[in-house]
N, C-alpha and C. Protein backbone atom coordinates (compact mmCIF):
# COMPACT_ATOMS: atom_id res chain seq x y z
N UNK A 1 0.84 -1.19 0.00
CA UNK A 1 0.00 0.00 0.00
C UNK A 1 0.88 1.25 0.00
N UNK A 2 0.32 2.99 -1.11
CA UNK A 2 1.23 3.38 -1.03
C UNK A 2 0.50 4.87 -0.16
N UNK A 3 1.57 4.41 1.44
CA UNK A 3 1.25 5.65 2.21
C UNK A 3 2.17 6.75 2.42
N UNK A 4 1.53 7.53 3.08
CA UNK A 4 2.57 8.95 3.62
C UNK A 4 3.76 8.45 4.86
N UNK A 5 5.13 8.99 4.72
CA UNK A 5 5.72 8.75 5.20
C UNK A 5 5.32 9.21 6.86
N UNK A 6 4.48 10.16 6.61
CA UNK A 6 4.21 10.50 7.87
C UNK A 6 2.70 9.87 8.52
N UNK A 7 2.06 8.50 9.01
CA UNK A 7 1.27 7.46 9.41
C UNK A 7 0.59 8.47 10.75
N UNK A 8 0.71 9.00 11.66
CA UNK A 8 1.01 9.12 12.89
C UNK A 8 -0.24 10.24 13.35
N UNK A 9 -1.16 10.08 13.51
CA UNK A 9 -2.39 11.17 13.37
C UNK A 9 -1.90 12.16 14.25
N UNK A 10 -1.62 12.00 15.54
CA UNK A 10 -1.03 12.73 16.58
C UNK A 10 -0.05 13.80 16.46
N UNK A 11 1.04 13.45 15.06
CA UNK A 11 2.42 14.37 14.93
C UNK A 11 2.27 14.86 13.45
N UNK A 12 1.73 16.11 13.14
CA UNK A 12 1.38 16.42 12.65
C UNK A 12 3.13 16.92 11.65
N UNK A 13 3.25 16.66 10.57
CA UNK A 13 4.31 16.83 10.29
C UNK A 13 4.97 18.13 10.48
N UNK A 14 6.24 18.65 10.96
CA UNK A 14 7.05 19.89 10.85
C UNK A 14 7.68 19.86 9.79
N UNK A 15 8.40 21.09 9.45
CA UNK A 15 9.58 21.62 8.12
C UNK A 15 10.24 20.53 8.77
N UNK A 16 11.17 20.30 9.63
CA UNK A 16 11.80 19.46 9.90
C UNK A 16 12.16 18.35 9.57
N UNK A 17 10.98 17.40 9.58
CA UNK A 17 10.36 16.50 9.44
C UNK A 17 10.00 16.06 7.96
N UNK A 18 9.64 16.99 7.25
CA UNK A 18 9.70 17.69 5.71
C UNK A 18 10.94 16.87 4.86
N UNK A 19 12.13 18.17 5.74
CA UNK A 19 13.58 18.09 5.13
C UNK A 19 13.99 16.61 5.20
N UNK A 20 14.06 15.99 6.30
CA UNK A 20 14.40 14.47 6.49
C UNK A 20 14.01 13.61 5.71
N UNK A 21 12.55 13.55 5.35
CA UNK A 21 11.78 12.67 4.80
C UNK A 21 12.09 12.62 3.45
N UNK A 22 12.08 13.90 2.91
CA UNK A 22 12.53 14.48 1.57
C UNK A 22 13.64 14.41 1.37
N UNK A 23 14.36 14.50 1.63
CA UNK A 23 15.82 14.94 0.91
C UNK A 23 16.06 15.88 -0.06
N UNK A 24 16.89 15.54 -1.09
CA UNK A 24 17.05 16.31 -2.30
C UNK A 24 15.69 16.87 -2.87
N UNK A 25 14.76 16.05 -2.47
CA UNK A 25 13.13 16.78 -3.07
C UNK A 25 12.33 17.62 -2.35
N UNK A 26 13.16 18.32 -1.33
CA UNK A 26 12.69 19.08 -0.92
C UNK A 26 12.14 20.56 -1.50
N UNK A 27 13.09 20.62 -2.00
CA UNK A 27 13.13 21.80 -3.08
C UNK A 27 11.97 21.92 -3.46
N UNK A 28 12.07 20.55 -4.45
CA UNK A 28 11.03 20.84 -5.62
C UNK A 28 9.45 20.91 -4.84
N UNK A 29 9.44 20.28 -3.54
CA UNK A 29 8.09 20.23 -3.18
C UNK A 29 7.74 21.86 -2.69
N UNK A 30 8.75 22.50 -2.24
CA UNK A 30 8.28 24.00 -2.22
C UNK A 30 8.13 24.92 -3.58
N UNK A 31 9.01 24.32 -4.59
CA UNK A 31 9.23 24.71 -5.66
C UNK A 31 7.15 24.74 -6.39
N UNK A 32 6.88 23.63 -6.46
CA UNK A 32 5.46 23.14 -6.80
C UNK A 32 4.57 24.09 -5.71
N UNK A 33 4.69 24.22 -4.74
CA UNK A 33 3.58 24.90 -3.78
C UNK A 33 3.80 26.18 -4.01
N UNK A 34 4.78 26.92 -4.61
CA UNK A 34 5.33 28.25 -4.81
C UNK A 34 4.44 28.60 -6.47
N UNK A 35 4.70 27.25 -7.14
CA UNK A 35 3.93 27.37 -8.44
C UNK A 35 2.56 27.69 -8.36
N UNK A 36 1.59 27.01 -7.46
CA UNK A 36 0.29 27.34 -7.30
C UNK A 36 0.00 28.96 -7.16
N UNK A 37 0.87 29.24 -5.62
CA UNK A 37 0.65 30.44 -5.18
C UNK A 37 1.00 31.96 -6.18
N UNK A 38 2.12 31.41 -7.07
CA UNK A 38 2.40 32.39 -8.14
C UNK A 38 1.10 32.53 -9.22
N UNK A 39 0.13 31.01 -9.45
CA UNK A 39 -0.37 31.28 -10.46
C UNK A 39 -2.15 31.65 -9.54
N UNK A 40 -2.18 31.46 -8.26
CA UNK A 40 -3.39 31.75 -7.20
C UNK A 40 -3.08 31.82 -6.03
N UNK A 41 -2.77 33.50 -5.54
CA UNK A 41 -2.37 34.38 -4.69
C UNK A 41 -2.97 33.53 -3.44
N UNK A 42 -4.25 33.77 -3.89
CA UNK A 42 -5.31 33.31 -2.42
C UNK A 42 -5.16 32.44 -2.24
N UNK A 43 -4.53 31.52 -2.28
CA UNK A 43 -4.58 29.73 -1.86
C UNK A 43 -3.87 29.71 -0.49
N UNK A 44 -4.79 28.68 0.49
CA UNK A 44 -4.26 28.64 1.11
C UNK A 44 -3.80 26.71 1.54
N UNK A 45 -2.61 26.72 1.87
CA UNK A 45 -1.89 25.40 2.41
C UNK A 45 -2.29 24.80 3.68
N UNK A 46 -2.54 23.85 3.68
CA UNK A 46 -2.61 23.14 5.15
C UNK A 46 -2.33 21.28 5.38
N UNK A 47 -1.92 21.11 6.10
CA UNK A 47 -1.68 19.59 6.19
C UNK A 47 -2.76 19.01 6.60
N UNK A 48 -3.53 17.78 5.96
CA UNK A 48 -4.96 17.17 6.13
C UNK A 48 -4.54 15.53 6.09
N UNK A 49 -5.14 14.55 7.67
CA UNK A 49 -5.23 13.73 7.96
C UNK A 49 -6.48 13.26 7.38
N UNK A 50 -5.97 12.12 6.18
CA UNK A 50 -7.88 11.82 5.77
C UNK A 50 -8.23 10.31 6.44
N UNK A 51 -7.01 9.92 7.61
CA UNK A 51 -7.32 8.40 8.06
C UNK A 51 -6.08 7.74 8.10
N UNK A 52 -5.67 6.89 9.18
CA UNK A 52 -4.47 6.13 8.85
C UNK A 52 -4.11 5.60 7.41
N UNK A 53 -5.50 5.27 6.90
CA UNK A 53 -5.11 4.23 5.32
C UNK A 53 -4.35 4.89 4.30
N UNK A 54 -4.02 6.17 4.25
CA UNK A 54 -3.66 7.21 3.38
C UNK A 54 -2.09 8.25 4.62
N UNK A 55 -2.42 8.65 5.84
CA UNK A 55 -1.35 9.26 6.56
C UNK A 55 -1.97 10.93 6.54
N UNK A 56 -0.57 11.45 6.67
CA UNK A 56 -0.82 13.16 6.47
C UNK A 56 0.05 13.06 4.86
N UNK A 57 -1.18 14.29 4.67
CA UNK A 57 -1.03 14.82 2.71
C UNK A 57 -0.71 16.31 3.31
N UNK A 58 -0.72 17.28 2.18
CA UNK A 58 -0.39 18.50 2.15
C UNK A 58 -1.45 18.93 0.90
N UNK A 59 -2.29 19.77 1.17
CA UNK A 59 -2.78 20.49 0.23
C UNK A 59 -3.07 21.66 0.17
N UNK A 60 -3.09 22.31 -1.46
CA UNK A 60 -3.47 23.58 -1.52
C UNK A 60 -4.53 23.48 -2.08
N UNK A 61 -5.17 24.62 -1.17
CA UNK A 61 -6.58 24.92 -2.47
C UNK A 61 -7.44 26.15 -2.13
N UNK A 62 -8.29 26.28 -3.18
CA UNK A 62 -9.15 27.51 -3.52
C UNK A 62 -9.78 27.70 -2.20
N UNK A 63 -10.77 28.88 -2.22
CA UNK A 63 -12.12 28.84 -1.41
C UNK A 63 -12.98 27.21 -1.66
N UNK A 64 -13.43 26.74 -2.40
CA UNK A 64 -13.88 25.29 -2.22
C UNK A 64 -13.32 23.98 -2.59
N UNK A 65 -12.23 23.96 -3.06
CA UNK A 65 -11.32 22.57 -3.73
C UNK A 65 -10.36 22.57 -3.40
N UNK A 66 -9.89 21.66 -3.04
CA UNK A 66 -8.15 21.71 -3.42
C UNK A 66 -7.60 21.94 -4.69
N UNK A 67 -6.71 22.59 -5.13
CA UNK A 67 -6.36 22.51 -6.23
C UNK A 67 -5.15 21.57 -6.57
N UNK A 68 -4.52 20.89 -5.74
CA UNK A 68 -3.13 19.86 -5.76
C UNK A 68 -2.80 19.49 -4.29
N UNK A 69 -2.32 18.19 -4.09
CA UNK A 69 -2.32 17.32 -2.97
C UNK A 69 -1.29 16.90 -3.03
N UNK A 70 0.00 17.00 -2.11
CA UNK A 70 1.46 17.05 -2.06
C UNK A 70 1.32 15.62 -0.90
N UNK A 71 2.01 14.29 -1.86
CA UNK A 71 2.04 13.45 -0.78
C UNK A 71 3.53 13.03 -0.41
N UNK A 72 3.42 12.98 0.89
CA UNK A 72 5.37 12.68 1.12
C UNK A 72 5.20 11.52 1.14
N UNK A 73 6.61 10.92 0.85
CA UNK A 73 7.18 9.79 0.76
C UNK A 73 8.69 9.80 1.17
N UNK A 74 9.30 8.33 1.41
CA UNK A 74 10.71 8.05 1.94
C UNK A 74 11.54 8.47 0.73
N UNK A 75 11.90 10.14 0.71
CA UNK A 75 12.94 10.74 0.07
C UNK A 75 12.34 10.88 -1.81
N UNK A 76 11.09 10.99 -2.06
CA UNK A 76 10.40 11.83 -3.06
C UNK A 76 9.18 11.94 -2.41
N UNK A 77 8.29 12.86 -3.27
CA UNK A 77 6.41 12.70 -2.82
C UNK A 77 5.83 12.99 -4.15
N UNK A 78 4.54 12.36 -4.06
CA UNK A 78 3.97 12.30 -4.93
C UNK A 78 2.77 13.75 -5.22
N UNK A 79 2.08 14.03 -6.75
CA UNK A 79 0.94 15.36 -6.33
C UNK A 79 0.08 14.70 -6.99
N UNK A 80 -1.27 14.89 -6.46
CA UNK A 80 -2.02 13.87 -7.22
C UNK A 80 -2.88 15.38 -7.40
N UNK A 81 -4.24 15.09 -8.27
CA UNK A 81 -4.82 16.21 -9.08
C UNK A 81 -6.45 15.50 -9.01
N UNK A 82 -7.07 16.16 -8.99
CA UNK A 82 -8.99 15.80 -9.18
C UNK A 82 -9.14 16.52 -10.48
N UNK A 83 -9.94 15.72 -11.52
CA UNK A 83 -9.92 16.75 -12.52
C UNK A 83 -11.42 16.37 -13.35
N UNK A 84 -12.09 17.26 -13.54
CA UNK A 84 -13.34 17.09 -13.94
C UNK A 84 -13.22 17.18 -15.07
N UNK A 85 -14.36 16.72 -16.13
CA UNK A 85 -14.50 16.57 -17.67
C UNK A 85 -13.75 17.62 -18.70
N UNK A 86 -14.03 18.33 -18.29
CA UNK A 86 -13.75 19.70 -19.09
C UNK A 86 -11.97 20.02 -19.04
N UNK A 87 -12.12 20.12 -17.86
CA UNK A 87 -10.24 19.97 -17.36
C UNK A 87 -9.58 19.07 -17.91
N UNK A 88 -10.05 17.33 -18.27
CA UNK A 88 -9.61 16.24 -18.99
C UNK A 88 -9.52 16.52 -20.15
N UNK A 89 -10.40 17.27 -20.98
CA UNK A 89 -10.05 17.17 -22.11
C UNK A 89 -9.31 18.15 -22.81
N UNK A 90 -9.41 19.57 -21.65
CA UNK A 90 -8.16 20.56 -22.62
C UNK A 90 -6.98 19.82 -21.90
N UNK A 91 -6.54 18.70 -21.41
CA UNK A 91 -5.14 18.54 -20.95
C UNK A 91 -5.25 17.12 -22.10
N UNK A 92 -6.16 16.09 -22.59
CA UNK A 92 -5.55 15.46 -23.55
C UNK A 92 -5.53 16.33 -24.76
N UNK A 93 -5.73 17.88 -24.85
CA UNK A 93 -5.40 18.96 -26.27
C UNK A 93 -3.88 19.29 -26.07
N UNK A 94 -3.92 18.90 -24.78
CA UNK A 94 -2.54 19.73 -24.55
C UNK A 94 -1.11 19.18 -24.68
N UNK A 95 -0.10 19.80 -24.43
CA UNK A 95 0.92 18.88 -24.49
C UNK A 95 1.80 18.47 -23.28
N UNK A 96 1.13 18.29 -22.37
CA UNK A 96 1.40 17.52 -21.31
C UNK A 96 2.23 16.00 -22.01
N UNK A 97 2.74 15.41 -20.80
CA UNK A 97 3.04 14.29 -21.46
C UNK A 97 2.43 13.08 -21.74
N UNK A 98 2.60 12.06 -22.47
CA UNK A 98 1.69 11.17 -23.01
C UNK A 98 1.20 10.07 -21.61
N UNK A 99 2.17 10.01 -20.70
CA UNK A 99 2.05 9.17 -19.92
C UNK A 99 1.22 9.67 -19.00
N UNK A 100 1.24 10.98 -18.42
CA UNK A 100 0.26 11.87 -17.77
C UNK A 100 -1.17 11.70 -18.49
N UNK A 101 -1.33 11.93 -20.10
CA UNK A 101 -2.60 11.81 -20.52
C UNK A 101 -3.07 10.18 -20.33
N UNK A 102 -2.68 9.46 -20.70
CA UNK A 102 -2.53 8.05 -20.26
C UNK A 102 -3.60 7.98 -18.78
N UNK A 103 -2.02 7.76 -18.11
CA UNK A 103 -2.85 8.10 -16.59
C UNK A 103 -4.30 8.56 -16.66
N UNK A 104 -4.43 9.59 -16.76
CA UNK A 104 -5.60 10.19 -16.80
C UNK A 104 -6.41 9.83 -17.88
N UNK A 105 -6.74 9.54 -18.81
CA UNK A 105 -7.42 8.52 -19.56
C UNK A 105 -8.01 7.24 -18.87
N UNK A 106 -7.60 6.43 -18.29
CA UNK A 106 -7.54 5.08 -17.86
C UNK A 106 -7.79 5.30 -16.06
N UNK A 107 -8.23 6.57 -15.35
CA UNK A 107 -8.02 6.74 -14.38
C UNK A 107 -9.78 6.89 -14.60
N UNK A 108 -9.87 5.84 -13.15
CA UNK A 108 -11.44 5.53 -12.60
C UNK A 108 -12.35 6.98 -12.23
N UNK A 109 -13.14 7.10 -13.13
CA UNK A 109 -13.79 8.10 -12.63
C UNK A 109 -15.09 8.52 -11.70
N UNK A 110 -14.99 9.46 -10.91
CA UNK A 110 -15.90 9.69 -9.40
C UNK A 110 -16.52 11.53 -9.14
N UNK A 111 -17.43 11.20 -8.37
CA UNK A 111 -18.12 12.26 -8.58
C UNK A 111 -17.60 13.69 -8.56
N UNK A 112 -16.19 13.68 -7.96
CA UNK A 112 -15.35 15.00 -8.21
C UNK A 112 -14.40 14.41 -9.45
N UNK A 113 -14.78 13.57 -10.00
CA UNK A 113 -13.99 13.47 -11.31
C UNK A 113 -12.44 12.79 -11.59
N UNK A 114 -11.80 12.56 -12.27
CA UNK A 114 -10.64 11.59 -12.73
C UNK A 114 -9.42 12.31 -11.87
N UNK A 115 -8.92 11.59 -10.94
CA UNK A 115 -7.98 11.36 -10.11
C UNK A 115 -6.46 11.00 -10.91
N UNK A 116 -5.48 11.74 -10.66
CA UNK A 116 -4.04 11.13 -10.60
C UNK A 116 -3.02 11.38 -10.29
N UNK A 117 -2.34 10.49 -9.83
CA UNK A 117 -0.97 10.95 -8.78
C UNK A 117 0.54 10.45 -9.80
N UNK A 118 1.10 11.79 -9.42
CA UNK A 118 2.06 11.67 -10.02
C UNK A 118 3.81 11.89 -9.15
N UNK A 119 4.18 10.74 -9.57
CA UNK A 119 5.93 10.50 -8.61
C UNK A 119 6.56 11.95 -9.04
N UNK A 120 6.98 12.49 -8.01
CA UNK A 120 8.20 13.84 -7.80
C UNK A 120 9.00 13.18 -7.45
N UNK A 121 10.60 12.97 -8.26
CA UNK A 121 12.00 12.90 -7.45
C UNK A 121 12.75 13.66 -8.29
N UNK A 122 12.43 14.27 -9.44
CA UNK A 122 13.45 15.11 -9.96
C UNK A 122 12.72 16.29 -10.59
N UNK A 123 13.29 17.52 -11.48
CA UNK A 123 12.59 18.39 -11.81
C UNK A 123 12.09 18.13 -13.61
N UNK A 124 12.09 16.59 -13.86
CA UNK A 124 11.80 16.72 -15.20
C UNK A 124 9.99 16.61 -15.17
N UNK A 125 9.25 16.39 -14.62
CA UNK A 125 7.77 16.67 -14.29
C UNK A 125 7.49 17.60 -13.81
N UNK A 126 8.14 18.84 -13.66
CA UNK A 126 7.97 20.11 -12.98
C UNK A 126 7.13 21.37 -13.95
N UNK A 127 7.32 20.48 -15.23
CA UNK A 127 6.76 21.30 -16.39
C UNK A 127 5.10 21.32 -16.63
N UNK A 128 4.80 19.62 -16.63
CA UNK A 128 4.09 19.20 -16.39
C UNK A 128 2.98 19.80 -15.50
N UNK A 129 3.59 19.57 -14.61
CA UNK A 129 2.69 19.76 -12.66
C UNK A 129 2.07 21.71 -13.38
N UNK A 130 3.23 22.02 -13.80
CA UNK A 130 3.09 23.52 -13.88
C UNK A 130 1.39 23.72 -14.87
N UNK A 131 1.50 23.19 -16.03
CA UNK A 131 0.30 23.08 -16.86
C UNK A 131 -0.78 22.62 -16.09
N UNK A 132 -0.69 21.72 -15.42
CA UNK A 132 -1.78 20.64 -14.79
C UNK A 132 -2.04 21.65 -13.76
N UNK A 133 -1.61 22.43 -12.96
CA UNK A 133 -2.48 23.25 -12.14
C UNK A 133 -3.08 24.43 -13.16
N UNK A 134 -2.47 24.87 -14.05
CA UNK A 134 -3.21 25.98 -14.49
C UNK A 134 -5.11 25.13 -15.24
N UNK A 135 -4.57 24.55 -16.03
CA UNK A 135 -5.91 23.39 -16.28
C UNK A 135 -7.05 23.74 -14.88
N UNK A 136 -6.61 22.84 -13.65
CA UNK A 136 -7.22 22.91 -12.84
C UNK A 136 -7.80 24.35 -12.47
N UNK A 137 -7.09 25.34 -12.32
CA UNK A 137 -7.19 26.55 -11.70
C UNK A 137 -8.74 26.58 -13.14
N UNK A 138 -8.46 26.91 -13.83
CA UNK A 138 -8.79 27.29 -15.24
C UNK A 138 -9.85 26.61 -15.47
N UNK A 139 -10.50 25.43 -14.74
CA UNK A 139 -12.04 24.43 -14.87
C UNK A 139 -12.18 24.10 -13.41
């Protein structure tokens, strides 16, 4: 099963705690939360326990959605995305990458719409993530 490095309902993760877990991907995970806020001022961040089966996530989001869900892991984290009809299909117009449209193609869909998480350990998906929130922001 793939959970948050941080399990622990009680210890709510610190920067600290962050840096350790992360490593070298630390960066990029501020790097990505810096992307939102550059492209939606008002967003606000908070760390959300949805149950041991899942751990602590990190998300940003609007007045009613999240707009991206930062999950840690042992030294990368993953961002997974909710994306409704409309959002799906200007991102298979787009040129995201094929494996991203993929994903999302073949990804089970639910009443907030097609779900997918995508592995952060280096900055070659950083391009990516960047499009995929504006999409979101944008439907």
């Amino acid at each position: 099963m793939d959970t948050s490095i941080f399990p622990e309902k009680e210890k709510q993760p610190e920067e600290k705690d962050l840096i350790k877990a992360l490593g070298k991907c630390y960066d990029l995970w501020h790097d990505i939360v810096n992307l939102v806020y550059e492209k939606y001022p008002k967003a606000v961040s908070e760390w959300n326990y949805p149950g041991q089966k899942y751990g602590w996530s990190f998300r940003v989001k609007d007045k009613k959605r999240a707009i991206i869900y930062l999950l840690p892991r042992d030294q990368y984290f993953m961002v997974a995305f909710n994306f409704g009809q409309k959002a799906v299909e200007k991102i298979m117009e787009s040129n995201v990458s094929e494996e991203i449209k993929h994903n999302l193609a073949t990804a089970r869909v639910y009443a907030e719409g097609r779900g997918i998480r995508i592995e952060v350990k280096n900055l070659k998906v950083l391009e990516d993530i960047s499009q995929l929130i504006e999409f979101k922001l944008a439907h």
